[in-house]
PDB file of N, CA and C in Angstrom:
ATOM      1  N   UNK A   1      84.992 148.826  51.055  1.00  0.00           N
ATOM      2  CA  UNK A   1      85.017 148.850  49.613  1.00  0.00           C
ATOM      3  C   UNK A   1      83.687 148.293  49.096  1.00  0.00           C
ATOM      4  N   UNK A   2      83.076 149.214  48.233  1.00  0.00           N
ATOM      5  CA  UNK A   2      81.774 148.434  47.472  1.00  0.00           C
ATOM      6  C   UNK A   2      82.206 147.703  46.579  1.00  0.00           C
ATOM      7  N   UNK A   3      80.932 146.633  46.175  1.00  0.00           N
ATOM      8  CA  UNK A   3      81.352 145.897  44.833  1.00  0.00           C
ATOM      9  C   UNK A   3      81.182 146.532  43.736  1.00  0.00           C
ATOM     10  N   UNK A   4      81.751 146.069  42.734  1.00  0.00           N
ATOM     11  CA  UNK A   4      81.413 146.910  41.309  1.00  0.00           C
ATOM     12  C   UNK A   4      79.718 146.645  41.038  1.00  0.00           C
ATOM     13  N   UNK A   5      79.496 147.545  40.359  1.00  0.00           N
ATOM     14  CA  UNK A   5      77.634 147.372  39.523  1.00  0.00           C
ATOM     15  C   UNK A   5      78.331 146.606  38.501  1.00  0.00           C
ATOM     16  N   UNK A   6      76.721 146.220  38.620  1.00  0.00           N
ATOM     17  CA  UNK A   6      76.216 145.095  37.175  1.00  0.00           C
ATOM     18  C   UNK A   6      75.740 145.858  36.631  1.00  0.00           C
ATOM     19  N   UNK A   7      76.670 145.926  35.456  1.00  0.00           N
ATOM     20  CA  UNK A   7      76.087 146.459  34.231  1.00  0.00           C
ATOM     21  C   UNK A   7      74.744 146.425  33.989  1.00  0.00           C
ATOM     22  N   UNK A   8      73.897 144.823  33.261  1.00  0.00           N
ATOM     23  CA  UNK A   8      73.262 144.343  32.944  1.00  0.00           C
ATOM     24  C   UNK A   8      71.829 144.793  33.768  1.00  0.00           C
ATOM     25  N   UNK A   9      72.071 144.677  35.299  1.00  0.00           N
ATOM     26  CA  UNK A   9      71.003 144.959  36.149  1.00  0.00           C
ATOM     27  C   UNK A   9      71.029 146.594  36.258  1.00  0.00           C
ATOM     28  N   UNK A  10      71.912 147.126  36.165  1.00  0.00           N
ATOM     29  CA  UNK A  10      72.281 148.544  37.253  1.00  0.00           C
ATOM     30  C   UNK A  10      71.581 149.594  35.717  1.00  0.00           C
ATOM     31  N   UNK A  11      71.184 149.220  34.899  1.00  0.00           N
ATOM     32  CA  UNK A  11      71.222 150.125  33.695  1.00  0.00           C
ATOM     33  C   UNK A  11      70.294 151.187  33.782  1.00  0.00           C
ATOM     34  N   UNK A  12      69.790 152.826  33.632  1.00  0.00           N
ATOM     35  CA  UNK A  12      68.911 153.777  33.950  1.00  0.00           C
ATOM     36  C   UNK A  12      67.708 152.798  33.229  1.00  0.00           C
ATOM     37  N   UNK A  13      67.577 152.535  32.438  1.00  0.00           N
ATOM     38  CA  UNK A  13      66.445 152.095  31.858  1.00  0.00           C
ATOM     39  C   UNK A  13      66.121 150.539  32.594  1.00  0.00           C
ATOM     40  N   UNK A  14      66.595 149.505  33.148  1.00  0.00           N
ATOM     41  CA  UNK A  14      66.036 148.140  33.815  1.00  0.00           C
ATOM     42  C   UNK A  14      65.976 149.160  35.386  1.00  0.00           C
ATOM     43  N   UNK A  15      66.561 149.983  36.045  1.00  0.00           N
ATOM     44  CA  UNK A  15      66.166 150.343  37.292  1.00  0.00           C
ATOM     45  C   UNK A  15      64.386 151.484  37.285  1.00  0.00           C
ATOM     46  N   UNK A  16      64.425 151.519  36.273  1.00  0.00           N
ATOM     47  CA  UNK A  16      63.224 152.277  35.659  1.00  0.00           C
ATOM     48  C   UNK A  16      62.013 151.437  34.865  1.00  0.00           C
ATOM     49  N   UNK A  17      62.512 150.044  35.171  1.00  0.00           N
ATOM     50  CA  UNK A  17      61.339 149.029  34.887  1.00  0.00           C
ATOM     51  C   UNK A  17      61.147 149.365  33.576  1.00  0.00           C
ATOM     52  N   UNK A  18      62.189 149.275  32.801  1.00  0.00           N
ATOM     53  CA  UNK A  18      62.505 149.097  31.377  1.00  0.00           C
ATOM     54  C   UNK A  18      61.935 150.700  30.692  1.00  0.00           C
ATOM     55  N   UNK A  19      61.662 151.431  31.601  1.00  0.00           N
ATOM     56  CA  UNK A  19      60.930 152.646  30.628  1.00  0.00           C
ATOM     57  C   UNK A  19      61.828 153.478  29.761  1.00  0.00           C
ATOM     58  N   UNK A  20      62.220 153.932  28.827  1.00  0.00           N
ATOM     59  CA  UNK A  20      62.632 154.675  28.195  1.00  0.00           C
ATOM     60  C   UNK A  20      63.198 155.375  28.853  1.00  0.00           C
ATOM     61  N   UNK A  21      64.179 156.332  28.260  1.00  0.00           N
ATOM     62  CA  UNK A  21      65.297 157.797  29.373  1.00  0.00           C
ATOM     63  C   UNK A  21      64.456 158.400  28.609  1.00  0.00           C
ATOM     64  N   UNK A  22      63.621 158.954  27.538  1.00  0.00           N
ATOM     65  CA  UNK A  22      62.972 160.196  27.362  1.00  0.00           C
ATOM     66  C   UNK A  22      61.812 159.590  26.505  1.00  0.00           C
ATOM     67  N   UNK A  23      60.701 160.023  26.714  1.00  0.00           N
ATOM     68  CA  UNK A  23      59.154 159.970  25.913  1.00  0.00           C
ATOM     69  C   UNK A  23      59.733 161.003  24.658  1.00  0.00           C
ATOM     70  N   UNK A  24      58.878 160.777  23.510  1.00  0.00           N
ATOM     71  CA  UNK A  24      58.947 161.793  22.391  1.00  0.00           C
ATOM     72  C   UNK A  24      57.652 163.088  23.152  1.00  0.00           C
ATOM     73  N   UNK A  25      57.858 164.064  22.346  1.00  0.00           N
ATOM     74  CA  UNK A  25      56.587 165.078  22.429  1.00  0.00           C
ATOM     75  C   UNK A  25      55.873 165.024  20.576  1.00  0.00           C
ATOM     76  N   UNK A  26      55.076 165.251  20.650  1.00  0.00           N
ATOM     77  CA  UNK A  26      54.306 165.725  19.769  1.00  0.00           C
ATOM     78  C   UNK A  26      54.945 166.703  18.700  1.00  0.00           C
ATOM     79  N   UNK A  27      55.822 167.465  19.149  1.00  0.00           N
ATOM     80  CA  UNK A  27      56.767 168.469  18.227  1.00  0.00           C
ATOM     81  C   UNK A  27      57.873 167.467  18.114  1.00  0.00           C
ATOM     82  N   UNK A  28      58.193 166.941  18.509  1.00  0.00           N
ATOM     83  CA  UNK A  28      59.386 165.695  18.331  1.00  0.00           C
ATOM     84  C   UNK A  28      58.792 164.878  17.089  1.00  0.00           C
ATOM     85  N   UNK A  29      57.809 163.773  17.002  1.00  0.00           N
ATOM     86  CA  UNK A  29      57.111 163.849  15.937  1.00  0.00           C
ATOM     87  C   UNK A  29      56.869 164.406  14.782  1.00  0.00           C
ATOM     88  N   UNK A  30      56.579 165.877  14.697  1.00  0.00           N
ATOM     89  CA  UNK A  30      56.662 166.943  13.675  1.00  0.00           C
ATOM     90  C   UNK A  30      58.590 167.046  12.819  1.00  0.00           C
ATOM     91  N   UNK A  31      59.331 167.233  13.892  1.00  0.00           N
ATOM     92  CA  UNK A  31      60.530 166.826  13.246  1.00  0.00           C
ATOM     93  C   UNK A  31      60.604 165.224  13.249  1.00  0.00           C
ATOM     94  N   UNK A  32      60.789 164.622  13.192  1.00  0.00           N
ATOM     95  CA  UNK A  32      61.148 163.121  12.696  1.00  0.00           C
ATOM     96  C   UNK A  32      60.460 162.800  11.608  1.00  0.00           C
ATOM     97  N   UNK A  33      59.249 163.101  11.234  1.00  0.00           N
ATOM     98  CA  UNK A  33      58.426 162.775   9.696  1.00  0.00           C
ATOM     99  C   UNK A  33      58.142 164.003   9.487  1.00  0.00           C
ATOM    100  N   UNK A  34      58.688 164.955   9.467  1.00  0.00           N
ATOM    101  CA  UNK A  34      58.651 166.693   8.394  1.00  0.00           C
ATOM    102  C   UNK A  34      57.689 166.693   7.809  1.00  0.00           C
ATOM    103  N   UNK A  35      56.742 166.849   9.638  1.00  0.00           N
ATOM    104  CA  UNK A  35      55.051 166.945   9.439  1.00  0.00           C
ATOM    105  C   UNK A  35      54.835 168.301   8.954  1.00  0.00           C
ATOM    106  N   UNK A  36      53.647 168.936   8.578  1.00  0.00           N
ATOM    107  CA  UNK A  36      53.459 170.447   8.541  1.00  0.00           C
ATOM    108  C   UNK A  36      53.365 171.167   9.651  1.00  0.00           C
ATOM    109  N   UNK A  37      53.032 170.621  11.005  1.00  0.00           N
ATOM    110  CA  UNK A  37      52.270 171.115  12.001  1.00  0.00           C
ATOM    111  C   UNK A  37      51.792 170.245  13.183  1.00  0.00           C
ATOM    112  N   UNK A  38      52.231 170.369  14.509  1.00  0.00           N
ATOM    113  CA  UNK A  38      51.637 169.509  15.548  1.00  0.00           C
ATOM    114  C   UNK A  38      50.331 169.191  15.520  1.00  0.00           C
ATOM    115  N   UNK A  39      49.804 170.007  14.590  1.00  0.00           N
ATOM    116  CA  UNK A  39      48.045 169.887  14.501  1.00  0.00           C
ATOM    117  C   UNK A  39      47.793 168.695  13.647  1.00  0.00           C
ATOM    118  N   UNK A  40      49.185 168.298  12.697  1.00  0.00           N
ATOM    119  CA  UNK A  40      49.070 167.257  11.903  1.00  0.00           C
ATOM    120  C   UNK A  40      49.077 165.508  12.581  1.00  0.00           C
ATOM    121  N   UNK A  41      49.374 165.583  14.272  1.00  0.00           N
ATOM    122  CA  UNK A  41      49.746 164.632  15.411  1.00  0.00           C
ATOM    123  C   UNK A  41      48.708 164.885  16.215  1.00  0.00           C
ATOM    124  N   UNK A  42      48.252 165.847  16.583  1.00  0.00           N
ATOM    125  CA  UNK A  42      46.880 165.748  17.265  1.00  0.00           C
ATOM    126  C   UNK A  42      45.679 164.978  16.277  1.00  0.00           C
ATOM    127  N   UNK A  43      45.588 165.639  15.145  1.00  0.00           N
ATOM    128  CA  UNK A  43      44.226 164.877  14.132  1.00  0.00           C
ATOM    129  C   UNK A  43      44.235 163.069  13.874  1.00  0.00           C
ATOM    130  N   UNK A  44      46.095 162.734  14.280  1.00  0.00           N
ATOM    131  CA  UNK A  44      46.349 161.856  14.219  1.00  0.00           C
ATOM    132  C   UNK A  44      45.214 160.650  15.120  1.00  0.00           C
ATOM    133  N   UNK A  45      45.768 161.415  16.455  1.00  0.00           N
ATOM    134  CA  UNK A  45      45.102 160.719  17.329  1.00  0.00           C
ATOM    135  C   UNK A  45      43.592 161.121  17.545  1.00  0.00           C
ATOM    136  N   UNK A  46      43.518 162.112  17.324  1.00  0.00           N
ATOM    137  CA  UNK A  46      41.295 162.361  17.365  1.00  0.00           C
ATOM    138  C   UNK A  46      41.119 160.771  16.120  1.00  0.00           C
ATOM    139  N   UNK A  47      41.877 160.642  15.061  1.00  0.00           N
ATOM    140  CA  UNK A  47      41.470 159.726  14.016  1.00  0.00           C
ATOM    141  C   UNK A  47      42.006 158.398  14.404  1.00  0.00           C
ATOM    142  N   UNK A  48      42.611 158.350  15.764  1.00  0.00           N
ATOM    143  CA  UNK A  48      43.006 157.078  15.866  1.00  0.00           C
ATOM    144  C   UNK A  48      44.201 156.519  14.917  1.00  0.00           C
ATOM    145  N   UNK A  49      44.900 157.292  14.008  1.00  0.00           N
ATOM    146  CA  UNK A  49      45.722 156.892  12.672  1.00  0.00           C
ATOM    147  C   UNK A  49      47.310 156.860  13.164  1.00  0.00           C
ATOM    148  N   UNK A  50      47.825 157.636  14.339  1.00  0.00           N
ATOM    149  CA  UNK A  50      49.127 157.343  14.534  1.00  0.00           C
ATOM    150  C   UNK A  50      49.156 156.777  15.945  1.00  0.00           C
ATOM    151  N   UNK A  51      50.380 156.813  15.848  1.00  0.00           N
ATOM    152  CA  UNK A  51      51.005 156.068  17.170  1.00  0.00           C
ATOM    153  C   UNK A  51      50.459 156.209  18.269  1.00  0.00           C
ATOM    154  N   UNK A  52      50.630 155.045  19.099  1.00  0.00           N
ATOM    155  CA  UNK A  52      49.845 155.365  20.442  1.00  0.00           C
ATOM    156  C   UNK A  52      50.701 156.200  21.211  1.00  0.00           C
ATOM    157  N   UNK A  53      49.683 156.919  22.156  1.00  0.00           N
ATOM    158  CA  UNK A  53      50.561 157.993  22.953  1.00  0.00           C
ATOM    159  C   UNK A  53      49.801 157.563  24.160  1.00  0.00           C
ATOM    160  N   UNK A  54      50.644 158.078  24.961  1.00  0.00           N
ATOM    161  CA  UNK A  54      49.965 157.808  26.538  1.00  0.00           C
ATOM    162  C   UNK A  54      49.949 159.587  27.328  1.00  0.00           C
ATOM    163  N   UNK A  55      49.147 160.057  27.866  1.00  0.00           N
ATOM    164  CA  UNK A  55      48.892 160.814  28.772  1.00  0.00           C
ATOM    165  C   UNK A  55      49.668 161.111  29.758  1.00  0.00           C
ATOM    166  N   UNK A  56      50.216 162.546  30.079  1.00  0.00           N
ATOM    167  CA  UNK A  56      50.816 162.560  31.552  1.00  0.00           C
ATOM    168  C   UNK A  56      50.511 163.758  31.562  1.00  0.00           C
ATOM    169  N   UNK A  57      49.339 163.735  32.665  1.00  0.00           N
ATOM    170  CA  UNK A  57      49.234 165.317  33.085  1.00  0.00           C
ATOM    171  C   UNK A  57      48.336 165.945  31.612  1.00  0.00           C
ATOM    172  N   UNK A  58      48.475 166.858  31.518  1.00  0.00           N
ATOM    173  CA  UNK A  58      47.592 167.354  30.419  1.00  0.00           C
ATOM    174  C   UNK A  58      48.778 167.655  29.217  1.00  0.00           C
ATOM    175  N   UNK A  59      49.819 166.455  29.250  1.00  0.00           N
ATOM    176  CA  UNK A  59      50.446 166.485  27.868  1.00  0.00           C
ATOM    177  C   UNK A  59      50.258 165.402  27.474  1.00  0.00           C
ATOM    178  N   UNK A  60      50.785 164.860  25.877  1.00  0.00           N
ATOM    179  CA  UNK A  60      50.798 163.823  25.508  1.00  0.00           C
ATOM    180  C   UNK A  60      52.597 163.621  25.399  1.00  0.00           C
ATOM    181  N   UNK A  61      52.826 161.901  24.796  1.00  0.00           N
ATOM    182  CA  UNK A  61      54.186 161.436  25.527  1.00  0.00           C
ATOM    183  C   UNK A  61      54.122 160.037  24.343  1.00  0.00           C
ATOM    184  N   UNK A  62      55.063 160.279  23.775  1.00  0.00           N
ATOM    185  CA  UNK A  62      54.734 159.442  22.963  1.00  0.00           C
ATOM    186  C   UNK A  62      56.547 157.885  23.205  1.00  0.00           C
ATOM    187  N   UNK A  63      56.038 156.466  23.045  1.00  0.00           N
ATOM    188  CA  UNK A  63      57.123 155.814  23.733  1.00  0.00           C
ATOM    189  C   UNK A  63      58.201 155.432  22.455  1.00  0.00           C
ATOM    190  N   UNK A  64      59.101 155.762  22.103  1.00  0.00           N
ATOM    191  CA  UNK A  64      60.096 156.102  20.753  1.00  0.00           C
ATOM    192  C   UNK A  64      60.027 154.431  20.475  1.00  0.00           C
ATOM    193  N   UNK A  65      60.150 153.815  21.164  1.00  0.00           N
ATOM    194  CA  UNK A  65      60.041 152.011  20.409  1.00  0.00           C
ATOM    195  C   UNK A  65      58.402 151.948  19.450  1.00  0.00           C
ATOM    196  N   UNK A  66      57.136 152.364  20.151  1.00  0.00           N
ATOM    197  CA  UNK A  66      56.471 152.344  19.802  1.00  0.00           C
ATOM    198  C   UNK A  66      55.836 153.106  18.523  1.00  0.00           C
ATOM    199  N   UNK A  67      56.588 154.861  18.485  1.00  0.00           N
ATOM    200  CA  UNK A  67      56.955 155.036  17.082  1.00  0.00           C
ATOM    201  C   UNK A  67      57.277 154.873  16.087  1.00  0.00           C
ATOM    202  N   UNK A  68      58.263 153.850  16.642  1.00  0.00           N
ATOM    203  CA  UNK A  68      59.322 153.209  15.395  1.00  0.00           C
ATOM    204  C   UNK A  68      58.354 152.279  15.092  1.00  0.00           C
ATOM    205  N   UNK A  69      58.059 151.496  15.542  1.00  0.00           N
ATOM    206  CA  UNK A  69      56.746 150.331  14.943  1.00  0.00           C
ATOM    207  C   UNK A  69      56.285 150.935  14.517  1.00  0.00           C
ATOM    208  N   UNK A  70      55.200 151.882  14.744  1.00  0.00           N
ATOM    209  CA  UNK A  70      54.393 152.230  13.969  1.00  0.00           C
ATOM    210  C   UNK A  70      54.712 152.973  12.900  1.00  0.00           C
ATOM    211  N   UNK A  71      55.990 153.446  12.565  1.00  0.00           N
ATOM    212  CA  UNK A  71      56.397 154.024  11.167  1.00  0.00           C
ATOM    213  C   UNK A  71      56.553 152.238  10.405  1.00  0.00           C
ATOM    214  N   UNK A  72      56.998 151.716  11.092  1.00  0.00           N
ATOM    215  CA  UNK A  72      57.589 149.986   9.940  1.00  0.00           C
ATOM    216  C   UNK A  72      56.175 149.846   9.737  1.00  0.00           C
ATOM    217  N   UNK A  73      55.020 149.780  10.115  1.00  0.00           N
ATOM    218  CA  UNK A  73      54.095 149.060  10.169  1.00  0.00           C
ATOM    219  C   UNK A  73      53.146 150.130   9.117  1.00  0.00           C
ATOM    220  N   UNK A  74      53.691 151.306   8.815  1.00  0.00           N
ATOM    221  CA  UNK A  74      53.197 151.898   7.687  1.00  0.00           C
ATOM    222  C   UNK A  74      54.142 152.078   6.746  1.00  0.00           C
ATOM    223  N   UNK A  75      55.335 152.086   6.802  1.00  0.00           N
ATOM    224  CA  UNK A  75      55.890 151.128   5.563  1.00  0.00           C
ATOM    225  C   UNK A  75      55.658 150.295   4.931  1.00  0.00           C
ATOM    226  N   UNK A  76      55.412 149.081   5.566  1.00  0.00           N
ATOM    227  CA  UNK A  76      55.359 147.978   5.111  1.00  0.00           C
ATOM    228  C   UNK A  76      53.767 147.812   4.767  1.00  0.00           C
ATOM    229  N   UNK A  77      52.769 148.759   5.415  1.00  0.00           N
ATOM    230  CA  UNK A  77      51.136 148.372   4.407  1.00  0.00           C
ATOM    231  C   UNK A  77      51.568 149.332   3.222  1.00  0.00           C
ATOM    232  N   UNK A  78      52.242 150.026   3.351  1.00  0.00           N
ATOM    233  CA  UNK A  78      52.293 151.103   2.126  1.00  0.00           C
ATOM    234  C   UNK A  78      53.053 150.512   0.570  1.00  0.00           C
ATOM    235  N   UNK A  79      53.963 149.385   0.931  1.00  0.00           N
ATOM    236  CA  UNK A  79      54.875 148.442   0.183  1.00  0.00           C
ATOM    237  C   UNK A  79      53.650 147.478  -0.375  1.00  0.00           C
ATOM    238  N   UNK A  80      53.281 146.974   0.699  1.00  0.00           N
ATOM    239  CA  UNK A  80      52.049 145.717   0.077  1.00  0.00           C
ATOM    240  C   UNK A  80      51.399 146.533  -0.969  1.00  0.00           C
TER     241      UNK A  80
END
Protein backbone atom coordinates (compact mmCIF):
# COMPACT_ATOMS: atom_id res chain seq x y z
CA UNK A 1 0.00 0.00 0.00
CA UNK A 2 1.38 3.55 -0.86
CA UNK A 3 1.03 6.49 1.33
CA UNK A 4 -1.34 9.15 0.45
CA UNK A 5 0.36 12.50 -1.43
CA UNK A 6 0.85 15.67 0.14
CA UNK A 7 -1.17 17.87 -1.14
CA UNK A 8 0.93 20.87 -0.28
CA UNK A 9 4.26 19.28 -1.75
CA UNK A 10 2.75 16.93 -4.57
CA UNK A 11 1.03 20.08 -6.41
CA UNK A 12 1.74 20.30 -10.67
CA UNK A 13 2.97 23.68 -10.07
CA UNK A 14 5.67 23.12 -6.60
CA UNK A 15 6.82 19.72 -8.61
CA UNK A 16 7.50 22.19 -11.52
CA UNK A 17 9.55 24.51 -9.25
CA UNK A 18 6.65 26.78 -8.83
CA UNK A 19 6.27 27.46 -12.71
CA UNK A 20 2.94 28.14 -13.90
CA UNK A 21 0.58 25.11 -15.75
CA UNK A 22 0.42 27.47 -18.84
CA UNK A 23 2.57 30.71 -20.11
CA UNK A 24 0.14 33.34 -21.84
CA UNK A 25 0.88 33.84 -25.78
CA UNK A 26 0.89 37.09 -27.24
CA UNK A 27 -2.74 36.48 -28.80
CA UNK A 28 -3.76 35.62 -25.23
CA UNK A 29 -2.79 39.18 -24.39
CA UNK A 30 -4.74 40.62 -27.40
CA UNK A 31 -7.87 38.97 -25.79
CA UNK A 32 -7.45 39.89 -22.13
CA UNK A 33 -6.97 43.86 -22.84
CA UNK A 34 -9.15 43.98 -26.35
CA UNK A 35 -5.92 44.95 -27.99
CA UNK A 36 -6.36 45.78 -31.83
CA UNK A 37 -3.71 43.41 -32.94
CA UNK A 38 -0.70 41.16 -31.73
CA UNK A 39 1.30 43.82 -33.47
CA UNK A 40 -0.09 45.99 -30.63
CA UNK A 41 2.23 43.30 -27.98
CA UNK A 42 5.09 43.04 -30.13
CA UNK A 43 5.61 47.20 -30.34
CA UNK A 44 5.04 46.66 -26.73
CA UNK A 45 8.11 45.00 -26.19
CA UNK A 46 10.48 46.61 -29.19
CA UNK A 47 9.31 49.84 -26.66
CA UNK A 48 10.05 48.08 -23.64
CA UNK A 49 6.25 49.33 -22.39
CA UNK A 50 4.58 45.91 -21.49
CA UNK A 51 5.06 43.03 -19.61
CA UNK A 52 8.02 41.09 -19.44
CA UNK A 53 8.04 38.08 -21.60
CA UNK A 54 10.58 35.48 -21.69
CA UNK A 55 11.69 33.56 -24.90
CA UNK A 56 11.23 29.88 -25.78
CA UNK A 57 12.41 28.86 -28.95
CA UNK A 58 11.48 31.48 -31.44
CA UNK A 59 8.15 32.27 -29.51
CA UNK A 60 7.42 34.60 -26.90
CA UNK A 61 5.64 33.32 -23.39
CA UNK A 62 4.42 35.58 -21.32
CA UNK A 63 4.22 34.46 -17.05
CA UNK A 64 0.19 35.30 -16.14
CA UNK A 65 1.36 36.49 -12.39
CA UNK A 66 3.62 38.79 -14.08
CA UNK A 67 0.84 40.20 -16.34
CA UNK A 68 -1.32 40.74 -13.73
CA UNK A 69 1.31 43.08 -12.07
CA UNK A 70 1.93 44.71 -14.73
CA UNK A 71 -1.76 45.59 -15.58
CA UNK A 72 -2.05 46.84 -11.39
CA UNK A 73 1.03 48.68 -11.90
CA UNK A 74 -0.62 50.59 -14.84
CA UNK A 75 -3.61 51.09 -13.06
CA UNK A 76 -2.44 52.42 -10.37
CA UNK A 77 0.24 55.13 -12.36
CA UNK A 78 -2.82 55.81 -14.41
CA UNK A 79 -5.01 56.63 -10.94
CA UNK A 80 -2.05 58.78 -9.53
Amino acid sequence: MTAPRNQSTDSPAVLRGGLPDRYLTPEDLVTMFSLPSVETVYAWRRKRIGPPAIRVGKYLRYDPSAVHAWAREQTERNAA
